[in-house]
N, C-alpha and C. Protein backbone atom coordinates (compact mmCIF):
# COMPACT_ATOMS: atom_id res chain seq x y z
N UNK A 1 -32.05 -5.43 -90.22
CA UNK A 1 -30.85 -4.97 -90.90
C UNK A 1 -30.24 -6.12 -91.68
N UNK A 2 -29.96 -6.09 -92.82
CA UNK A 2 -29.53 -6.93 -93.81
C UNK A 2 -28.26 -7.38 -93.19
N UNK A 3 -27.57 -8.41 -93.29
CA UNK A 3 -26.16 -8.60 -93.17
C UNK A 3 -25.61 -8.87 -94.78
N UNK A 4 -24.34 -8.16 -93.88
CA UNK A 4 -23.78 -7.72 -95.70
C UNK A 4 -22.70 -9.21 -95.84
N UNK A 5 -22.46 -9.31 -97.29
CA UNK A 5 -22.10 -10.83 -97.50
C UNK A 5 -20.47 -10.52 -97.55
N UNK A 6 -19.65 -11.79 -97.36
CA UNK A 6 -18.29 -11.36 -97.13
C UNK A 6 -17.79 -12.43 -98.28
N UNK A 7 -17.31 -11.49 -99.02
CA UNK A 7 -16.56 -12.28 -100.64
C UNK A 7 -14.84 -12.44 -100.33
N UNK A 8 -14.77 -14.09 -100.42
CA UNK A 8 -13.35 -14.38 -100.57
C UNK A 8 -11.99 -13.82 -101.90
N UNK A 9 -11.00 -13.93 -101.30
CA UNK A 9 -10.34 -13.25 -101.84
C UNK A 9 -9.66 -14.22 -103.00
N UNK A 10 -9.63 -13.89 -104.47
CA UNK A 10 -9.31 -14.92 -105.61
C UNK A 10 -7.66 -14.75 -106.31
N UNK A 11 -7.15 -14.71 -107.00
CA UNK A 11 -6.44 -15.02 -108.37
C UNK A 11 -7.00 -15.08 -109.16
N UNK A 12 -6.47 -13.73 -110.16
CA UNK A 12 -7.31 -13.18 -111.08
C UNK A 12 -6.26 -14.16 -112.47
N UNK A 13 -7.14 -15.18 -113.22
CA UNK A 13 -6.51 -16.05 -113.78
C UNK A 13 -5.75 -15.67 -115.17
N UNK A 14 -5.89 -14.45 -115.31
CA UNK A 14 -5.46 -13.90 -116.78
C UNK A 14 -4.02 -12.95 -115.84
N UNK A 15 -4.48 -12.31 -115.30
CA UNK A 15 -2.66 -11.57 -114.80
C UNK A 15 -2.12 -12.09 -113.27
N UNK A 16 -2.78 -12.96 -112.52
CA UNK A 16 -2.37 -13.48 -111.27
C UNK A 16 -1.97 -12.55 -110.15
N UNK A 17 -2.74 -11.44 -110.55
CA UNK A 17 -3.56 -10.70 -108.98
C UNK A 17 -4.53 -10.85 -108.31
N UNK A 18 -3.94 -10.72 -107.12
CA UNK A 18 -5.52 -11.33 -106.21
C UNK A 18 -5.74 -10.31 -106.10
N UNK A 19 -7.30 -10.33 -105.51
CA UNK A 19 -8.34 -9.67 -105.68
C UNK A 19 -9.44 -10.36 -104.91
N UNK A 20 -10.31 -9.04 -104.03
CA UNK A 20 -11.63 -9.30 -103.54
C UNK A 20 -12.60 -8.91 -104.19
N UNK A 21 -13.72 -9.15 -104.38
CA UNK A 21 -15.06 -9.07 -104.83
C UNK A 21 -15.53 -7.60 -103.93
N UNK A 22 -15.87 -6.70 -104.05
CA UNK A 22 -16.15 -5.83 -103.01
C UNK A 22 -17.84 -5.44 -103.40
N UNK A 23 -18.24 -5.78 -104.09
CA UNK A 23 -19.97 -5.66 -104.42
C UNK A 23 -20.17 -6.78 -105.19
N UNK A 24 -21.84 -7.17 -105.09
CA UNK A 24 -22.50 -7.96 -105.93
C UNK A 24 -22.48 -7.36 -107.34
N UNK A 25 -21.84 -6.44 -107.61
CA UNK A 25 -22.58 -5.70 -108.62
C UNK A 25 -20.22 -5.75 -110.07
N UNK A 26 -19.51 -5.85 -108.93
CA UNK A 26 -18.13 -6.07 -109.60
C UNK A 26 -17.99 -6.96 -110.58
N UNK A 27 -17.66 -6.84 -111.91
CA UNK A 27 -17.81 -7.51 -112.80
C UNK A 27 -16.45 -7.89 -113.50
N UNK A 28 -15.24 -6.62 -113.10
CA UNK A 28 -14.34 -6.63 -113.82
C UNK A 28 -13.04 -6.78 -112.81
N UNK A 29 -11.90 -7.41 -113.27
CA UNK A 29 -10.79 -7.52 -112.48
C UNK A 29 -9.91 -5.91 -112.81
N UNK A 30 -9.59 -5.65 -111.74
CA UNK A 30 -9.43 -3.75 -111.63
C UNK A 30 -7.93 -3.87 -112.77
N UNK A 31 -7.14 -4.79 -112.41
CA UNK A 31 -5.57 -4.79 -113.05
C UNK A 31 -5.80 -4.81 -114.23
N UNK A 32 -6.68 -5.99 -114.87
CA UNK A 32 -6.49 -6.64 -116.18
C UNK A 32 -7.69 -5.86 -117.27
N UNK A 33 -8.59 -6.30 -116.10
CA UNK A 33 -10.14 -6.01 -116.89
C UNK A 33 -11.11 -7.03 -116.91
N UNK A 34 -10.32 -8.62 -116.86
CA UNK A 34 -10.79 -9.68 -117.07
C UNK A 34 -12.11 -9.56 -116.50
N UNK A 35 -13.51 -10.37 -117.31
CA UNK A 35 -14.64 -10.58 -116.37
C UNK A 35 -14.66 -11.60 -115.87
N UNK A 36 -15.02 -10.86 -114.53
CA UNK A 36 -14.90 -12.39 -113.36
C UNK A 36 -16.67 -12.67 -113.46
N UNK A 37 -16.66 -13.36 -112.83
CA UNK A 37 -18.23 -14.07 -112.63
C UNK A 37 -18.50 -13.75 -110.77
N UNK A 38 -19.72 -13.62 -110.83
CA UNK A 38 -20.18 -12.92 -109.43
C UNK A 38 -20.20 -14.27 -108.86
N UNK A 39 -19.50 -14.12 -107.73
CA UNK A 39 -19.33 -14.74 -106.45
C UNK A 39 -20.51 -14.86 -105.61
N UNK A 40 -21.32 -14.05 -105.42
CA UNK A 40 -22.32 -14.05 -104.82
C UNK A 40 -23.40 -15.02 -105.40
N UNK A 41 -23.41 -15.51 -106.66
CA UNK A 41 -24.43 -16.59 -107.32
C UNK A 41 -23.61 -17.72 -107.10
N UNK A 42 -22.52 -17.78 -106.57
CA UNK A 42 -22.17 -19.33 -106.07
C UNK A 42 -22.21 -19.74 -104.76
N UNK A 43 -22.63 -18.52 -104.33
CA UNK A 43 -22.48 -18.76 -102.97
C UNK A 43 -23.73 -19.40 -102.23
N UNK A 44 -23.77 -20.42 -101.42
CA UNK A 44 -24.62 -21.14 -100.73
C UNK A 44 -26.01 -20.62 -100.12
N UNK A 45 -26.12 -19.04 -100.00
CA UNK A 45 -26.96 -18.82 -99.45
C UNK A 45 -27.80 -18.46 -100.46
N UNK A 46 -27.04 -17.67 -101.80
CA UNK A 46 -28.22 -17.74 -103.17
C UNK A 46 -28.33 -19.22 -103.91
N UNK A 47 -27.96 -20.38 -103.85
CA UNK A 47 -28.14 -21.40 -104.11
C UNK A 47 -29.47 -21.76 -103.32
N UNK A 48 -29.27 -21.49 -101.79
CA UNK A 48 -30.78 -22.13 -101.16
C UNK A 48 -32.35 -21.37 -101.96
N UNK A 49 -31.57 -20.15 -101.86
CA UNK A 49 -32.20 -19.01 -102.66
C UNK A 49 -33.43 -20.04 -103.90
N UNK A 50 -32.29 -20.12 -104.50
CA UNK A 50 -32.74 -20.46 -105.96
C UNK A 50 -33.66 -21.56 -105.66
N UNK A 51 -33.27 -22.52 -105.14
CA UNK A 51 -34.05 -23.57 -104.66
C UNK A 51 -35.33 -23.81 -104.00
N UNK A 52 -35.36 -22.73 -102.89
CA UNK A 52 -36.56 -22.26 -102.39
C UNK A 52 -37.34 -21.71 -103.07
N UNK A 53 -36.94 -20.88 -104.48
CA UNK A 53 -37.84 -20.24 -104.87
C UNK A 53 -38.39 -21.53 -105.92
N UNK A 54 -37.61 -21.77 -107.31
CA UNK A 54 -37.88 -23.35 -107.32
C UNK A 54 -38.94 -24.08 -106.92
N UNK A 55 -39.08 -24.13 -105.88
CA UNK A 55 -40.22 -25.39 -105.68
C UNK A 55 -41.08 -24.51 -105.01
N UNK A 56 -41.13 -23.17 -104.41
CA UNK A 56 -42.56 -22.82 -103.80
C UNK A 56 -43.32 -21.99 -105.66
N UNK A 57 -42.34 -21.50 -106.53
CA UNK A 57 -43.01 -21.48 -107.94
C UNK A 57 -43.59 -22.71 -108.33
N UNK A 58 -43.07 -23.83 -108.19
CA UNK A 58 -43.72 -25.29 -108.86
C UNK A 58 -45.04 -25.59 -108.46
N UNK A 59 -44.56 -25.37 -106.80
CA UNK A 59 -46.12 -25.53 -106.12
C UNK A 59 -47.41 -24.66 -106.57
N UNK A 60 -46.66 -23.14 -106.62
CA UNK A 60 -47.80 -22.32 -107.16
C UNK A 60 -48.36 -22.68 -108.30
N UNK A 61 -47.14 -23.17 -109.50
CA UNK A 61 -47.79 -23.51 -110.68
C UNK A 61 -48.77 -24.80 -110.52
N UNK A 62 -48.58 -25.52 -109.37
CA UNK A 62 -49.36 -26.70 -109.92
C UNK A 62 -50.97 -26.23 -109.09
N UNK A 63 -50.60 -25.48 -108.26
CA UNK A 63 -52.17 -25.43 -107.10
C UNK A 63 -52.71 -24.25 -108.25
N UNK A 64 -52.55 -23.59 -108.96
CA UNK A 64 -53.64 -22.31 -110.36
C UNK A 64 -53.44 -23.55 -110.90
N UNK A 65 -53.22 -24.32 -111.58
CA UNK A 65 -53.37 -25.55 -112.88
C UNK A 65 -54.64 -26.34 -112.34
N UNK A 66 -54.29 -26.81 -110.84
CA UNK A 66 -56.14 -27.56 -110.77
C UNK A 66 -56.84 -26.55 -110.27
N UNK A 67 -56.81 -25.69 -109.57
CA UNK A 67 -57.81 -24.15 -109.41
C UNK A 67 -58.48 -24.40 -110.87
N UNK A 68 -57.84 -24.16 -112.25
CA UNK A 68 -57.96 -23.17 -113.06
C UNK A 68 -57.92 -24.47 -114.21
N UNK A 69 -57.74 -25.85 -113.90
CA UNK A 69 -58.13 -27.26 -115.15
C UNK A 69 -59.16 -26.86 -115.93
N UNK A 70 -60.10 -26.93 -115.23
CA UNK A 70 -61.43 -26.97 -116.52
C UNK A 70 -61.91 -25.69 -116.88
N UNK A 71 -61.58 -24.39 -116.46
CA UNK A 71 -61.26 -23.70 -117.59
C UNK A 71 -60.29 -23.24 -118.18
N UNK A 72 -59.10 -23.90 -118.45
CA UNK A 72 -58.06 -24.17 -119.06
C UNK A 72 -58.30 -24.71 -119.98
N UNK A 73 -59.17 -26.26 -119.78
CA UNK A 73 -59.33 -26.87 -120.99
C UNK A 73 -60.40 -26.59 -121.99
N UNK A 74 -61.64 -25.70 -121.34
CA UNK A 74 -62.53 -25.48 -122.17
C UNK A 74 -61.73 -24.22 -123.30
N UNK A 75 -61.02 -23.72 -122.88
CA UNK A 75 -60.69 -22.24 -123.65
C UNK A 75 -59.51 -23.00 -125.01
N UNK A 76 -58.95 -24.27 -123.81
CA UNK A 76 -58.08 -25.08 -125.42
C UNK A 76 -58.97 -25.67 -126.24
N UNK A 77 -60.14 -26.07 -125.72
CA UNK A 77 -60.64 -26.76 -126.90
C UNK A 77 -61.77 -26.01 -127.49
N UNK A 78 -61.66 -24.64 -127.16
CA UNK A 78 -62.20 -23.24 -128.05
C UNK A 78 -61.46 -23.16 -128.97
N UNK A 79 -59.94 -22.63 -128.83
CA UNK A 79 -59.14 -22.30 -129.68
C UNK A 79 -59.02 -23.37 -130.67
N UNK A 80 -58.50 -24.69 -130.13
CA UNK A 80 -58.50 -25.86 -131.01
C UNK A 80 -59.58 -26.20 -132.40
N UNK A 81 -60.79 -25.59 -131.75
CA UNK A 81 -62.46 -25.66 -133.08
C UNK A 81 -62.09 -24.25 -133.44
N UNK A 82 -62.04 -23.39 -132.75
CA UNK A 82 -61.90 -21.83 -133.70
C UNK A 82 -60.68 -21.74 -134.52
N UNK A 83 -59.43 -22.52 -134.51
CA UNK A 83 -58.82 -22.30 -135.77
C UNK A 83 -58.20 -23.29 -135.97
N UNK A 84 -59.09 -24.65 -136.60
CA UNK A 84 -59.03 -25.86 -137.28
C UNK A 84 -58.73 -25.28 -138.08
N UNK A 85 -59.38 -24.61 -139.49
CA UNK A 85 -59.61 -24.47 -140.58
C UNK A 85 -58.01 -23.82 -140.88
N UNK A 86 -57.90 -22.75 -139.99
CA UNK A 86 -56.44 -21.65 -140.48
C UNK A 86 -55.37 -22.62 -140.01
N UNK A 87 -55.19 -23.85 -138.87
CA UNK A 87 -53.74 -24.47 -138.93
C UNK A 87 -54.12 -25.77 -140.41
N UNK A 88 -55.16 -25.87 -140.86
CA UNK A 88 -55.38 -27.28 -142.07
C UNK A 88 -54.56 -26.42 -143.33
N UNK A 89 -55.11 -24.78 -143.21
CA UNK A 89 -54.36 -23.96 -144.48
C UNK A 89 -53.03 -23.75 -144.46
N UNK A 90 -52.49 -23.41 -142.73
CA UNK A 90 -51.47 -23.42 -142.80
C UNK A 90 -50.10 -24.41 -142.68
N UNK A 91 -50.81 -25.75 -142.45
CA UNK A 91 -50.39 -26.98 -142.64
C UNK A 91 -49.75 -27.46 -144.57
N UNK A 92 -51.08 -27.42 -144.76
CA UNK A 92 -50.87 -27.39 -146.02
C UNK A 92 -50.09 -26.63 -147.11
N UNK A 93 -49.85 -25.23 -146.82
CA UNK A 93 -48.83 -24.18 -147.47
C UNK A 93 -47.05 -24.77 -147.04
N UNK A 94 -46.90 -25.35 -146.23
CA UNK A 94 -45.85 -25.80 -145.11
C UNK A 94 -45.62 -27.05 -146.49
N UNK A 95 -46.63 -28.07 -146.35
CA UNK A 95 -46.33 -29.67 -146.94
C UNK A 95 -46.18 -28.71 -148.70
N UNK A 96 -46.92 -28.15 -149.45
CA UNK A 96 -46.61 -27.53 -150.61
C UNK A 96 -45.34 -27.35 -150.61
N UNK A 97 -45.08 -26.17 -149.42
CA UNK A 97 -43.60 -25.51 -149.76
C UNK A 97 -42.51 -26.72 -149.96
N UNK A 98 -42.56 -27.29 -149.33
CA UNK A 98 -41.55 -28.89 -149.03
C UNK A 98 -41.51 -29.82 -150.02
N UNK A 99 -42.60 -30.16 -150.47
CA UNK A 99 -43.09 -31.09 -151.62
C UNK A 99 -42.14 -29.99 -152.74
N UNK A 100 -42.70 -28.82 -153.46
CA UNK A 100 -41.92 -28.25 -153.88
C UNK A 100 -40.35 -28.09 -153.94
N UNK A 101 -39.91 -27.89 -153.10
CA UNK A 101 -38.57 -27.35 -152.65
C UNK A 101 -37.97 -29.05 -153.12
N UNK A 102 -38.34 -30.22 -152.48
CA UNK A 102 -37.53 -31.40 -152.66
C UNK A 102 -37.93 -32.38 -153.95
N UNK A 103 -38.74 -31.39 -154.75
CA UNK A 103 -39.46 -32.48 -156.30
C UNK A 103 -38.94 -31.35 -157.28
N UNK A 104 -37.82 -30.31 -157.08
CA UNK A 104 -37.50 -29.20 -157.88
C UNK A 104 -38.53 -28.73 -158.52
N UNK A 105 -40.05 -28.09 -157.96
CA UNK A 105 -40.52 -27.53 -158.32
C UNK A 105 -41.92 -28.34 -158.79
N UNK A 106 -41.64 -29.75 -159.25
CA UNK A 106 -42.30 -29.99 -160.27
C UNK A 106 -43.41 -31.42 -159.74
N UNK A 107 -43.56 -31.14 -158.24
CA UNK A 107 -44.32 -31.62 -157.06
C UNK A 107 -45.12 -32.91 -157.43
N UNK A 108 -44.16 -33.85 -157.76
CA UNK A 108 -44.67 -35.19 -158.23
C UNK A 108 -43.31 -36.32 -157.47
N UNK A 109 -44.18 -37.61 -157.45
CA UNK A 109 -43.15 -38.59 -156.96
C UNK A 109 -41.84 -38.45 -157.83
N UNK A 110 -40.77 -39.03 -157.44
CA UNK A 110 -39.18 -39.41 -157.35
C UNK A 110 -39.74 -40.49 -158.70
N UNK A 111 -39.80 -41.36 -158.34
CA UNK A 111 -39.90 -42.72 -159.24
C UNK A 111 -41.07 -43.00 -159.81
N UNK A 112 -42.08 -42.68 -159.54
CA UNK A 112 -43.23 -42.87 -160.66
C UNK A 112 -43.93 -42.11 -161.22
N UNK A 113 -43.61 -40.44 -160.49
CA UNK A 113 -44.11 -39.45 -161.46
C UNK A 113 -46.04 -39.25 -160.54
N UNK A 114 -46.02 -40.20 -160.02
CA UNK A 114 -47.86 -39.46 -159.33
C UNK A 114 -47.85 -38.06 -158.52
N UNK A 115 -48.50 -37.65 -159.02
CA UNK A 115 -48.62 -36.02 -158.74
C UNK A 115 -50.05 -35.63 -157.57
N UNK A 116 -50.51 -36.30 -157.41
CA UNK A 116 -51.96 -35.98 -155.87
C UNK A 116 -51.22 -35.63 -154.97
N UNK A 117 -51.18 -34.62 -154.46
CA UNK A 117 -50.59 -34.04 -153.12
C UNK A 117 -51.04 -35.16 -152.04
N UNK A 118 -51.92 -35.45 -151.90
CA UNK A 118 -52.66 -35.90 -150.74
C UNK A 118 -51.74 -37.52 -150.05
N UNK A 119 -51.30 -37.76 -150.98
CA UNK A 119 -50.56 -39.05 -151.26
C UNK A 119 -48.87 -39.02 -151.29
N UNK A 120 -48.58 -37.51 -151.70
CA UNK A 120 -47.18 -37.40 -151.68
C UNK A 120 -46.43 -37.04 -150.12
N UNK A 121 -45.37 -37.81 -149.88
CA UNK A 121 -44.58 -37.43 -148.55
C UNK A 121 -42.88 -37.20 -148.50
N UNK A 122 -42.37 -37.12 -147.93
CA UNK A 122 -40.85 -36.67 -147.71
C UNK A 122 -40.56 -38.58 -147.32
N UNK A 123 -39.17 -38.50 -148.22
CA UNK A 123 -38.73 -40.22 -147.42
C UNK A 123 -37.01 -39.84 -147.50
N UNK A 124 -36.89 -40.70 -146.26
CA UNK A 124 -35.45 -40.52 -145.92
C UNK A 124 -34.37 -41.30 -146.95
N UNK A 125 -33.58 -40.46 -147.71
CA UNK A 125 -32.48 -41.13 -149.09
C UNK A 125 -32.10 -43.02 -148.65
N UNK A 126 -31.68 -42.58 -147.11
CA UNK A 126 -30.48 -43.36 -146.63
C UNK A 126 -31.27 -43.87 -146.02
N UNK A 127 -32.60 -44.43 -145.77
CA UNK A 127 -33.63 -45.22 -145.06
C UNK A 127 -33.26 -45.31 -143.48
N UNK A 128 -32.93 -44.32 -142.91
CA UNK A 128 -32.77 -43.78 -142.04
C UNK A 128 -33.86 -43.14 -141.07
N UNK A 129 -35.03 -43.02 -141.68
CA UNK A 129 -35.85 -42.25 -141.26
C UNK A 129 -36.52 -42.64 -139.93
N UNK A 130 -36.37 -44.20 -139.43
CA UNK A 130 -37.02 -44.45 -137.93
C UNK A 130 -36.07 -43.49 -136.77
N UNK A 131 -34.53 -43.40 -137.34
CA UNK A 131 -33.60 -43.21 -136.26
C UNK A 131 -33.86 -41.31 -135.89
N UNK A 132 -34.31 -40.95 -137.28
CA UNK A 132 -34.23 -39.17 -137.22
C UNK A 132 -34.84 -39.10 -136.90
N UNK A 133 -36.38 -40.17 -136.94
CA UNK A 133 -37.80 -39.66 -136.13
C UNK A 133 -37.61 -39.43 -134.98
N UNK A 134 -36.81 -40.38 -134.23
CA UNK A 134 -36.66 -40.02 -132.56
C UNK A 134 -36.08 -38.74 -132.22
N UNK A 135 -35.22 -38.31 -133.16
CA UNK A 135 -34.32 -37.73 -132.43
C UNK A 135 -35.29 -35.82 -132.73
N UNK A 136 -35.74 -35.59 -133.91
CA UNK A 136 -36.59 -34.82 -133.96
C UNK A 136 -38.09 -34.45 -133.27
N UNK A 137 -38.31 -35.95 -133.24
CA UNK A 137 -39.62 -35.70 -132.03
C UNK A 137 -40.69 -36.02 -133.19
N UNK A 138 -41.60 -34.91 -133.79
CA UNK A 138 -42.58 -34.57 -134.46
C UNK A 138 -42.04 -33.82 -135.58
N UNK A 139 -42.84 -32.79 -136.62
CA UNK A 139 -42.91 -32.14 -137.19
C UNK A 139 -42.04 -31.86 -138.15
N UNK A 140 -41.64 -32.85 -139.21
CA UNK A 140 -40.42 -33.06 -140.25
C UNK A 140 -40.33 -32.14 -140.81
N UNK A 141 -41.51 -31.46 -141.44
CA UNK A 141 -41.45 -30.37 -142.88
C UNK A 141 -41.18 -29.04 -141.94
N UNK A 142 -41.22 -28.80 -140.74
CA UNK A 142 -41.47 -27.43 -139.87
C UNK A 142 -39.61 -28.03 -139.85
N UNK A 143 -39.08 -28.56 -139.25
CA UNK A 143 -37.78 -29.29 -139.07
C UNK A 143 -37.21 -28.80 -140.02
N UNK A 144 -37.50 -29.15 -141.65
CA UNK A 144 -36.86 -29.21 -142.68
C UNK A 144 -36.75 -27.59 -143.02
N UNK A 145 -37.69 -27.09 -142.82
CA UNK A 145 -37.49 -25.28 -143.18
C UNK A 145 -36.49 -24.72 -142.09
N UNK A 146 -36.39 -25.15 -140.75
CA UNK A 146 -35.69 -24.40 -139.89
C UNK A 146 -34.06 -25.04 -140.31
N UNK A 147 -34.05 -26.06 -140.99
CA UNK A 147 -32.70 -26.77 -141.18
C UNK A 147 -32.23 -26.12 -142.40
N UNK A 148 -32.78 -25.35 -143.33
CA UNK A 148 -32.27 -25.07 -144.03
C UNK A 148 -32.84 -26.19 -145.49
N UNK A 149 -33.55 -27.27 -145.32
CA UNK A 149 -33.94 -27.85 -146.48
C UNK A 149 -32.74 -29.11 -146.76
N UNK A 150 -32.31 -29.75 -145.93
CA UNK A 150 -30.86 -30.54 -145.88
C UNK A 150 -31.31 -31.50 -147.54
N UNK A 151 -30.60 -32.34 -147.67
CA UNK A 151 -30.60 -33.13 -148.90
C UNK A 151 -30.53 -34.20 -148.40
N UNK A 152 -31.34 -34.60 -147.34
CA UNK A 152 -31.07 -36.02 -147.49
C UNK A 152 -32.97 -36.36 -147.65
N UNK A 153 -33.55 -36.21 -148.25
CA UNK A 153 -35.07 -36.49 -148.52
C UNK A 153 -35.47 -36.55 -150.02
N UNK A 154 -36.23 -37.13 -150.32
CA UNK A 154 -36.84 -37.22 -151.76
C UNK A 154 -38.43 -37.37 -151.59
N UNK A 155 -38.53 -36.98 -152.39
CA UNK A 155 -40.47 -37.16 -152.65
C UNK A 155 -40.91 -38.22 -153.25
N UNK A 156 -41.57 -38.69 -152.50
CA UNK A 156 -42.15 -40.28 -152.84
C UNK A 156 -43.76 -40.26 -152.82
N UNK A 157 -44.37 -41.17 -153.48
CA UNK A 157 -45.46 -41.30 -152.84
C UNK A 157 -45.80 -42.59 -152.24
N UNK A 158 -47.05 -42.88 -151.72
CA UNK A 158 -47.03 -43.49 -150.39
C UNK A 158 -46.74 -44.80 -150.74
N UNK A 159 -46.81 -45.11 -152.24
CA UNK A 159 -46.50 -46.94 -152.86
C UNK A 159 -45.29 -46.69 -152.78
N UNK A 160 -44.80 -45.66 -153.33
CA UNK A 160 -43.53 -45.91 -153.67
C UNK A 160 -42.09 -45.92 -152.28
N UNK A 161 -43.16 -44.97 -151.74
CA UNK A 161 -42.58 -45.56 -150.43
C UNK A 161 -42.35 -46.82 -149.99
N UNK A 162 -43.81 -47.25 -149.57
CA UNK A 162 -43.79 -48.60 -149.43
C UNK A 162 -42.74 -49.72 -149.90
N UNK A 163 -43.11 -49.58 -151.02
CA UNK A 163 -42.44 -50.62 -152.13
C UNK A 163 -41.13 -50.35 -151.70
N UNK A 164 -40.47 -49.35 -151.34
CA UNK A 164 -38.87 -49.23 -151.43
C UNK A 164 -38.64 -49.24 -149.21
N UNK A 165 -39.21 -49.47 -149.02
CA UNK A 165 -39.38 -49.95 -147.69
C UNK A 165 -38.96 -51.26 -147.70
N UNK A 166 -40.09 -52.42 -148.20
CA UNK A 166 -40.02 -53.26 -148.59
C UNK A 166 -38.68 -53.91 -149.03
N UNK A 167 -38.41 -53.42 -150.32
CA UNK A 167 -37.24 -53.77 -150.76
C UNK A 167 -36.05 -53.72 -150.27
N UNK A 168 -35.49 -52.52 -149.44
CA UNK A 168 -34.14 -52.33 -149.01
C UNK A 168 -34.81 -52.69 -147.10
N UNK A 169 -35.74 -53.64 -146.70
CA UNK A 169 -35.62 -54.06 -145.57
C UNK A 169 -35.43 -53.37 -144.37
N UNK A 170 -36.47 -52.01 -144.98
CA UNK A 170 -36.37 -50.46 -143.63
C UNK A 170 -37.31 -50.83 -142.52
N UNK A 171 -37.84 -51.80 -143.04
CA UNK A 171 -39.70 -52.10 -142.45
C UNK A 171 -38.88 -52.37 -140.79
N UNK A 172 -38.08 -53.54 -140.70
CA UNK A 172 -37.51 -53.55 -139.35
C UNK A 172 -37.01 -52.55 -139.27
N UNK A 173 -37.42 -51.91 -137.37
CA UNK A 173 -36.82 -51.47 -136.68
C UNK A 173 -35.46 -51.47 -136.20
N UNK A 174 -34.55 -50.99 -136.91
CA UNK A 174 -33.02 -51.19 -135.80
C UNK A 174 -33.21 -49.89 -134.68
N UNK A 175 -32.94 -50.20 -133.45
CA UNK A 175 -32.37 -49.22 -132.77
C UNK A 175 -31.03 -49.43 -132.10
């Protein structure tokens, strides 16, 4: 037989009636309306709850991960050879769109005008770009579409990068 849980009695903080919890399932303060938050998820015995479940899931996840390693990895490095070709296309439609979008169209360097895709990249205005790397992780141009396309980038190519590296003294690291 279950034992049924016993909910303390509160002050309802919007009209200052107290009030008991009388089900897990009470959401609303009866006077006001206010939503209260269930009592029963703070309470110590669904906390162990959570916890217990927590780590006997972790365990499960980790005892199927070596069960199930090496064919895990053979099926990633299926997928990985079966669609090289479609993430190189869809890589590339991504660096176009970007190159585009930040050379107004006309998908050539900022300052010298070289036009080889292969050579052209995104560079940070404000030579900023070691500090955003961290904080983004990976994947600038995937970054730059979900951001909306911000303005702080120009299209360079890889000298001209360089060269303006060089010059304004980005080459050191500040952190």
């Amino acid at each position: 037989m279950k034992s049924k849980m016993t909910y303390k009695n509160k002050t309802c903080k919007k009209c200052g009636i107290e009030y008991s919890l009388n089900s897990p399932t009470q959401k609303y303060c009866a006077s006001c309306g206010i939503i209260i938050k269930k009592e029963y998820q703070k309470s110590l015995k669904y906390k162990e709850y959570q916890n217990e479940y927590r780590k006997s899931h972790k365990e499960d996840q980790k005892k199927y991960y070596e069960k199930h390693k090496e064919e895990r990895s053979e099926k990633g490095k299926e997928y990985y050879q079966g669609h090289k070709e479609e993430r190189k296309e869809n890589n590339l439609k991504i660096k176009k769109r970007i190159i585009s979008h930040y050379s107004n169209g006309k998908m050539k360097c900022a300052k010298c005008g070289f036009s080889d895709l292969r050579a052209l990249s995104l560079d940070h205005i404000n030579g900023d770009g070691y500090k955003h790397s961290k904080n983004i992780r990976r994947g600038l141009y995937r970054w730059c579409i979900n951001n909306n396309f911000p303005n702080m980038f120009q299209v360079l190519c890889m000298n001209c990068q360089f060269i303006k590296k060089e010059e304004n003294g980005e080459c050191k690291r500040k952190d």
